[in-house]
PDB file of N, CA and C in Angstrom:
ATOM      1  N   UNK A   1       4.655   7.719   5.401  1.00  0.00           N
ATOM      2  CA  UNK A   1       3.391   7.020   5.533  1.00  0.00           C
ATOM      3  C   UNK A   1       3.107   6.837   7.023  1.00  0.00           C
ATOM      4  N   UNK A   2       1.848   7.226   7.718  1.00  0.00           N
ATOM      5  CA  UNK A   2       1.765   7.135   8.584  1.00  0.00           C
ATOM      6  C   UNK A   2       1.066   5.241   9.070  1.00  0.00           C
ATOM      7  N   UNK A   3       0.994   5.215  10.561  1.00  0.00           N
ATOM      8  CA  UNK A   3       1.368   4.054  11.016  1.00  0.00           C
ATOM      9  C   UNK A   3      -0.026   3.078  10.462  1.00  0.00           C
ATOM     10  N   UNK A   4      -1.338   3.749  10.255  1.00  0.00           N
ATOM     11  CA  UNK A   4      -2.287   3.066   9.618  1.00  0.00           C
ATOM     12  C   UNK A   4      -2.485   2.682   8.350  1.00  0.00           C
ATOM     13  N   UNK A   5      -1.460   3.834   7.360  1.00  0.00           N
ATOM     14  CA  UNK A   5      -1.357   3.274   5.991  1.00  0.00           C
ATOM     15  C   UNK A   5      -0.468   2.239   6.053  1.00  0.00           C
ATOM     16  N   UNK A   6       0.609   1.905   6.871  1.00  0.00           N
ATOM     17  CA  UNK A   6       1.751   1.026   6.711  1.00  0.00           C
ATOM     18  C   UNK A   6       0.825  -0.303   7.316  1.00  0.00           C
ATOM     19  N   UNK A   7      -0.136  -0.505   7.986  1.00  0.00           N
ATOM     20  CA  UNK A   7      -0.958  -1.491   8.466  1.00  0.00           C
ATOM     21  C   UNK A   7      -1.460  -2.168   7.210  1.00  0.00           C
ATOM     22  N   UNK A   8      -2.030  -0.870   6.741  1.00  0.00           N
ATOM     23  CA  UNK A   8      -2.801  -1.804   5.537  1.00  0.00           C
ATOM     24  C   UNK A   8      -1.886  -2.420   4.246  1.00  0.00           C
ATOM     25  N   UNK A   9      -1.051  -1.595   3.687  1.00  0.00           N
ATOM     26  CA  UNK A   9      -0.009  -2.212   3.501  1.00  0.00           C
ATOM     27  C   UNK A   9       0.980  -3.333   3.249  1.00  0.00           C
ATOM     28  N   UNK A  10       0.890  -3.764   5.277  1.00  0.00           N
ATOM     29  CA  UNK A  10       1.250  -4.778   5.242  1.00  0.00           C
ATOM     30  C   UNK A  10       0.364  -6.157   5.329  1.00  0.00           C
ATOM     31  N   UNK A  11      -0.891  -5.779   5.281  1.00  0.00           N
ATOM     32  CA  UNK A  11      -2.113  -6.457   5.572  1.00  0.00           C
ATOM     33  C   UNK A  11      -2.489  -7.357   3.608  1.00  0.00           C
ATOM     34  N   UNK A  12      -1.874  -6.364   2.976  1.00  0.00           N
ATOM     35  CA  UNK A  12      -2.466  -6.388   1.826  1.00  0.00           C
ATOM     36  C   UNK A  12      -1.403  -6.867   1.049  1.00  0.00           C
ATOM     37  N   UNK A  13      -0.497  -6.904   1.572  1.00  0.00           N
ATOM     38  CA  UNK A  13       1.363  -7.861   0.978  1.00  0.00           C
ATOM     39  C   UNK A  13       0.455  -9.106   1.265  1.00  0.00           C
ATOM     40  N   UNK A  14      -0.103  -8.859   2.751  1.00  0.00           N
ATOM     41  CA  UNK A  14       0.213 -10.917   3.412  1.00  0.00           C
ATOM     42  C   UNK A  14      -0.953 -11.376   2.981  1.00  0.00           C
ATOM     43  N   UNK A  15      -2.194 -10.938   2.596  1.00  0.00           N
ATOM     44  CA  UNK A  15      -3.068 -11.292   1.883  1.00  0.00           C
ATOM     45  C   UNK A  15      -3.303 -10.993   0.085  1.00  0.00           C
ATOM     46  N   UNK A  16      -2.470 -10.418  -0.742  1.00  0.00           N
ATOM     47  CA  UNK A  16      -2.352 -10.218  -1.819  1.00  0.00           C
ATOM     48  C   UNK A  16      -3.109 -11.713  -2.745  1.00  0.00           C
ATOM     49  N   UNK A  17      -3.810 -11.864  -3.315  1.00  0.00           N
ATOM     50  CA  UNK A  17      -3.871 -13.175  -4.200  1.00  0.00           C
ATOM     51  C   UNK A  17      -2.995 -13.073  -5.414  1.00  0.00           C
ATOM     52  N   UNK A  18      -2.664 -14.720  -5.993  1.00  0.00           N
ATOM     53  CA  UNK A  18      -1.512 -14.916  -6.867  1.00  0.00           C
ATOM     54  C   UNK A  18      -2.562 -13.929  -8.478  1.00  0.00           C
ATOM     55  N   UNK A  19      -1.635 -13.418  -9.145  1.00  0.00           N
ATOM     56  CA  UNK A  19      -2.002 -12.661  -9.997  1.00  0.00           C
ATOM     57  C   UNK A  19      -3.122 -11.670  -9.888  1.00  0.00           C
ATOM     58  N   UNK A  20      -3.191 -10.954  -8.309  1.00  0.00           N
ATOM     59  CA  UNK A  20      -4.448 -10.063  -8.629  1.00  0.00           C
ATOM     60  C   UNK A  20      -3.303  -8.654  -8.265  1.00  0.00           C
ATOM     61  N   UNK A  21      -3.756  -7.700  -9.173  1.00  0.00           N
ATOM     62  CA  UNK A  21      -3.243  -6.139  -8.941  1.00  0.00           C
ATOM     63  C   UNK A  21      -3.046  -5.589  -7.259  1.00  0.00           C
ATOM     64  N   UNK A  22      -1.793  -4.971  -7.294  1.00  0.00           N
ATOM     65  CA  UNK A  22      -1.992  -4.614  -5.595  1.00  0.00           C
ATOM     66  C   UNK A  22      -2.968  -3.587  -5.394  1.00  0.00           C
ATOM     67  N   UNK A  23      -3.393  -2.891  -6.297  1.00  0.00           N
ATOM     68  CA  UNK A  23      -3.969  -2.106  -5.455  1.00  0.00           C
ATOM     69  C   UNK A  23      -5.293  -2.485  -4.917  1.00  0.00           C
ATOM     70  N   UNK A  24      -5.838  -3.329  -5.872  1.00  0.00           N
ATOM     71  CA  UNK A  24      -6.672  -4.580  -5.531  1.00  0.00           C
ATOM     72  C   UNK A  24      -6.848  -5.164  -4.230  1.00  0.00           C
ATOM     73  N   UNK A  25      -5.387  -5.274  -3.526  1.00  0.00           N
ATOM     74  CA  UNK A  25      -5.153  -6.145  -2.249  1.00  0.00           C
ATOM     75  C   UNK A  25      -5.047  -4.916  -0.970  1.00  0.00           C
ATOM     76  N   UNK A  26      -5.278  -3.686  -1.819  1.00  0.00           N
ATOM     77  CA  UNK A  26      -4.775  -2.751  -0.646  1.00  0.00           C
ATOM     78  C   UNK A  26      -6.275  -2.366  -0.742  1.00  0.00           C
ATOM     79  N   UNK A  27      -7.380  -2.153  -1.595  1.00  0.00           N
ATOM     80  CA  UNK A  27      -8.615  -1.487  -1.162  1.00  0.00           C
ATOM     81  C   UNK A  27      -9.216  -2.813  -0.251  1.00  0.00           C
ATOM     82  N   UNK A  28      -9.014  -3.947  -0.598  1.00  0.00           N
ATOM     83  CA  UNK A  28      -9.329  -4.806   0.107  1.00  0.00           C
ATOM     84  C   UNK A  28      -9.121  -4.627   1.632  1.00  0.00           C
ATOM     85  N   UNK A  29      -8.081  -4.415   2.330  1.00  0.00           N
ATOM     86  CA  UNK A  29      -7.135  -4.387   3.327  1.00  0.00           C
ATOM     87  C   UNK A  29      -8.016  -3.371   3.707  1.00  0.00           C
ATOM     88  N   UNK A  30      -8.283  -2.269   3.396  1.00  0.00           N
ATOM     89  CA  UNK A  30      -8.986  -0.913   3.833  1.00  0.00           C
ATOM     90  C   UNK A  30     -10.362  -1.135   4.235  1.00  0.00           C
ATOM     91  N   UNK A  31     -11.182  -1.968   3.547  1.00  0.00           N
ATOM     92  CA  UNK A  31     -12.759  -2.466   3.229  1.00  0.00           C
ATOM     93  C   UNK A  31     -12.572  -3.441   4.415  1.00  0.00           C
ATOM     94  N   UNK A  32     -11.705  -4.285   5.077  1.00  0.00           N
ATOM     95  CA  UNK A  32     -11.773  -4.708   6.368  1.00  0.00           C
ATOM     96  C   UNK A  32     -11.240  -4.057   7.550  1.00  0.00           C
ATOM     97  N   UNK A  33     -10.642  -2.772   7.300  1.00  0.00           N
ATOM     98  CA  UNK A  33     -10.184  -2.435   8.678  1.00  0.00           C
ATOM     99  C   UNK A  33     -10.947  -1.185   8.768  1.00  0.00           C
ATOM    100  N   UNK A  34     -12.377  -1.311   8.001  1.00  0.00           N
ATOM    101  CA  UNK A  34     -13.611  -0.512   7.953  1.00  0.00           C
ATOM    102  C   UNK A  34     -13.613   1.380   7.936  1.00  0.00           C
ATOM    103  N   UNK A  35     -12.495   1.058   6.915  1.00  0.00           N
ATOM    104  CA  UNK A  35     -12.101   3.077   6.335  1.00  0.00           C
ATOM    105  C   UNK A  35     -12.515   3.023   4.842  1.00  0.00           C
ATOM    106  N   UNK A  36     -12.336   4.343   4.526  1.00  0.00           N
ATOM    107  CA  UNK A  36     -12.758   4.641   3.786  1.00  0.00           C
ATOM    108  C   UNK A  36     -12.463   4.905   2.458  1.00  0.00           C
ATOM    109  N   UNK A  37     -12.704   5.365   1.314  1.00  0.00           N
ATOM    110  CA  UNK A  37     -12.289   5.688   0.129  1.00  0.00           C
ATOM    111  C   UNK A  37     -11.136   6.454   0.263  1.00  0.00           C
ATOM    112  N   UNK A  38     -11.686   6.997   0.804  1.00  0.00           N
ATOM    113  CA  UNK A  38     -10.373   8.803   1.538  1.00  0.00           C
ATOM    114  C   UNK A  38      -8.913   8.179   1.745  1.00  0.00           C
ATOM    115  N   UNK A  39      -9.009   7.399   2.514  1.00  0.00           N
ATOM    116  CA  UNK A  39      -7.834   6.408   3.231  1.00  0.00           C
ATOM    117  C   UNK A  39      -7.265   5.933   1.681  1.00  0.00           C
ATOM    118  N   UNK A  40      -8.036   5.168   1.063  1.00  0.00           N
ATOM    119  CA  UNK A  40      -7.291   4.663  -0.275  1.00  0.00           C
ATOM    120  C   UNK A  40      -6.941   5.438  -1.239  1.00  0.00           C
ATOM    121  N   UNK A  41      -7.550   6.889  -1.458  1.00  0.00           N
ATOM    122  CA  UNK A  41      -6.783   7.503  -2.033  1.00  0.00           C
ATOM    123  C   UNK A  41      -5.717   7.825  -1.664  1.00  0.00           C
ATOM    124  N   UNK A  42      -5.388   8.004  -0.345  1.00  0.00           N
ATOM    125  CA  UNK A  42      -4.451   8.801   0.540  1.00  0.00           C
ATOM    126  C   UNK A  42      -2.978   7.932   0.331  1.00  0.00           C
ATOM    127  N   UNK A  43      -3.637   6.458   0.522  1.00  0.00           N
ATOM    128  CA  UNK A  43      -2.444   5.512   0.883  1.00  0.00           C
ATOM    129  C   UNK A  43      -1.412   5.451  -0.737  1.00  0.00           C
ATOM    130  N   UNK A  44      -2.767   5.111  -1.853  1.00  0.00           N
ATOM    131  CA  UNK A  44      -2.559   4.639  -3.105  1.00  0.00           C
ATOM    132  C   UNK A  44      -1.415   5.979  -4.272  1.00  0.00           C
ATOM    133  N   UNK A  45      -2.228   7.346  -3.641  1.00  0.00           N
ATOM    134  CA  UNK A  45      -1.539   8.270  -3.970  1.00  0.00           C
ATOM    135  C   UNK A  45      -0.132   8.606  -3.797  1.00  0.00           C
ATOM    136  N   UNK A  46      -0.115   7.963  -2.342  1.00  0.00           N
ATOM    137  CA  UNK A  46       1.885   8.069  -1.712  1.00  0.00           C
ATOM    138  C   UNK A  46       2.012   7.249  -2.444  1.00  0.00           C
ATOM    139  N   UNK A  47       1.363   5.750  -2.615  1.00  0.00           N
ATOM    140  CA  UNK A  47       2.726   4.946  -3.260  1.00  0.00           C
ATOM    141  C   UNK A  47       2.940   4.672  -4.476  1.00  0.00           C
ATOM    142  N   UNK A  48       2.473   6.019  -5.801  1.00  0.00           N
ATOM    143  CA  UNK A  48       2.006   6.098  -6.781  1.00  0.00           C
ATOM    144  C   UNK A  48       3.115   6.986  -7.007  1.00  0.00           C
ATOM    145  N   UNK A  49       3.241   7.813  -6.186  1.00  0.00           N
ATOM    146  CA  UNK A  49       4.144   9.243  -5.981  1.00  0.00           C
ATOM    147  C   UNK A  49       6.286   8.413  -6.152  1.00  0.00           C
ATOM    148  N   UNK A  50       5.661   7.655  -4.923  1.00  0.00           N
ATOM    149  CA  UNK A  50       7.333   6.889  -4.571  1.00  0.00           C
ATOM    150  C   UNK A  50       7.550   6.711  -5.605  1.00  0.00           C
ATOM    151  N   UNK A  51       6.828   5.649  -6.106  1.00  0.00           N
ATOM    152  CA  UNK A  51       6.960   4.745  -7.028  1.00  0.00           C
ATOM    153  C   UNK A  51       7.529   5.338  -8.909  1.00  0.00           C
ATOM    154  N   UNK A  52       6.912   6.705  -8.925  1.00  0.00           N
ATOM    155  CA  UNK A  52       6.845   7.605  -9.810  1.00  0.00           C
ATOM    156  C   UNK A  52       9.050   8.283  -9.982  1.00  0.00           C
ATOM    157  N   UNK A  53       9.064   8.433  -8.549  1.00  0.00           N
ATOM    158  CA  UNK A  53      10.400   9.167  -8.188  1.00  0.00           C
ATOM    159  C   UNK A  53      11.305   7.841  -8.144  1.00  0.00           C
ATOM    160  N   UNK A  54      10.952   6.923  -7.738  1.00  0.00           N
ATOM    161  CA  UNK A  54      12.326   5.722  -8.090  1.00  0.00           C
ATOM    162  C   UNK A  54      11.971   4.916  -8.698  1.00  0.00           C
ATOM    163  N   UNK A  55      11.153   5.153  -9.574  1.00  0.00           N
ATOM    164  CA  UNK A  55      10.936   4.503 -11.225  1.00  0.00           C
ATOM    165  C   UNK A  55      11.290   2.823 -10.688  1.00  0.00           C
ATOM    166  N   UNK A  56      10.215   3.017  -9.648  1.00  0.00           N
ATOM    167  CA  UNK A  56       9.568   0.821  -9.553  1.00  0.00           C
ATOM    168  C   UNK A  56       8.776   0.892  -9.308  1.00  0.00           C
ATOM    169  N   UNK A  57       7.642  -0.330  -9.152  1.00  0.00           N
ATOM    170  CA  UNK A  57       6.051  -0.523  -9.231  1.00  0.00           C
ATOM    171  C   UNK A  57       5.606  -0.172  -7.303  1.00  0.00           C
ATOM    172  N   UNK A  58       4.559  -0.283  -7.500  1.00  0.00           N
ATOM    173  CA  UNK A  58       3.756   0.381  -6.472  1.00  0.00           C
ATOM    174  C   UNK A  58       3.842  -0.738  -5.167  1.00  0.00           C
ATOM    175  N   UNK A  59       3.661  -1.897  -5.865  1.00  0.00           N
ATOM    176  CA  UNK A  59       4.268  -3.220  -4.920  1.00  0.00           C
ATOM    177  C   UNK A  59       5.815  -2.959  -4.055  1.00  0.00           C
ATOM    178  N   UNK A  60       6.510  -2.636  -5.020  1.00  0.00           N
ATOM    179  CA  UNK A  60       8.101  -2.079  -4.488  1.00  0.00           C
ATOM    180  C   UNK A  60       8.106  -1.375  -3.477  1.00  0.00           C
ATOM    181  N   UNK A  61       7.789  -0.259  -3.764  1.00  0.00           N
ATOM    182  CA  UNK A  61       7.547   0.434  -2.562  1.00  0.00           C
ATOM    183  C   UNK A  61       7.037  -0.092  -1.539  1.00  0.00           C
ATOM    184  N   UNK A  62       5.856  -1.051  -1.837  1.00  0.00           N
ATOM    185  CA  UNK A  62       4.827  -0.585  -0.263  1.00  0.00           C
ATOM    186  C   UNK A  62       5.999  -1.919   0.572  1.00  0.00           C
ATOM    187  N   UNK A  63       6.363  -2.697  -0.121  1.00  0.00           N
ATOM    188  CA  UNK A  63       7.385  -3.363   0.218  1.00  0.00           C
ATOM    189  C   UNK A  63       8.226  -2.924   1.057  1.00  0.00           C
ATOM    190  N   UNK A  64       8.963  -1.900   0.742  1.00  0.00           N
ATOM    191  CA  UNK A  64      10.169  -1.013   0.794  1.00  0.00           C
ATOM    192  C   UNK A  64       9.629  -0.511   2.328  1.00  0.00           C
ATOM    193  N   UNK A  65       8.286   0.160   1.875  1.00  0.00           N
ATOM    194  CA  UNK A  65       8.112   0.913   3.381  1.00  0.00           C
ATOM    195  C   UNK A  65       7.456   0.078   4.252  1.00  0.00           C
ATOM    196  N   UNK A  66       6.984  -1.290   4.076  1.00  0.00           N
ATOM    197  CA  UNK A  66       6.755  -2.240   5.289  1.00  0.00           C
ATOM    198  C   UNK A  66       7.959  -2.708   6.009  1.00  0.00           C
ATOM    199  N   UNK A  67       8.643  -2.849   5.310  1.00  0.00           N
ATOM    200  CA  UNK A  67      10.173  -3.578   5.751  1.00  0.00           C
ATOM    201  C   UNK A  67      11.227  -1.803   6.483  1.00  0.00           C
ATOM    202  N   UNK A  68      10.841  -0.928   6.066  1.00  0.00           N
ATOM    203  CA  UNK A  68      11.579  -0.205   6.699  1.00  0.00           C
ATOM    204  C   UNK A  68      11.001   0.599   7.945  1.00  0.00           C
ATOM    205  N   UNK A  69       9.778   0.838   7.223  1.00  0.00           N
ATOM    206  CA  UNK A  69       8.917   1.611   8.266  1.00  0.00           C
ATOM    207  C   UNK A  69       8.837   2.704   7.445  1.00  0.00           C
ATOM    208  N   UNK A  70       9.107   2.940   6.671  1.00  0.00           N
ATOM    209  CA  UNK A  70       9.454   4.729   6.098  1.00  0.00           C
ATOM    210  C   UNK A  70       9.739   4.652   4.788  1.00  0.00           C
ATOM    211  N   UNK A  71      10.511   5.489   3.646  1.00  0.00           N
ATOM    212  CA  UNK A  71      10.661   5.529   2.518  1.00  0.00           C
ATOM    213  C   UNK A  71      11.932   4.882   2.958  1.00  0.00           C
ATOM    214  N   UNK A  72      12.246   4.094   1.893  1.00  0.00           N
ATOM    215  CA  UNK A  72      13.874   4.108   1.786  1.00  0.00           C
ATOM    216  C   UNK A  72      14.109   3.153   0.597  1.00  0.00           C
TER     217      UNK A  72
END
């Protein structure tokens, strides 16, 4: 993930609301740092993908790669 998807990311962990869907908190995150659809497919697709290959939710991941910087 490059360094602007990991922005939003982490933008969208620290603003997430209690019971709303992440991906919810991540188009949000995108819609203020004034990008585009493109960007949310781009971001939502990697962490759909991770998430797919180590069988945990999409939250996990983006978790995973805020705290690491990278997949891990």
């Amino acid at each position: 993930m490059d360094d602007e998807g990991l922005m939003i990311l982490r933008e969208a962990l620290e603003t997430q609301l209690r019971n709303e869907e992440f991906d919810r908190a991540v188009g949000r995150a995108i819609r203020r740092s004034n990008l585009d659809f493109k960007k949310y497919v781009e971001v939502m697709g990697e962490l759909r993908e991770l998430a797919h290959e180590g069988s945990v939710s999409v939250e996990e991941v983006a978790k995973r790669l805020v705290t690491t910087g990278r997949e891990g």
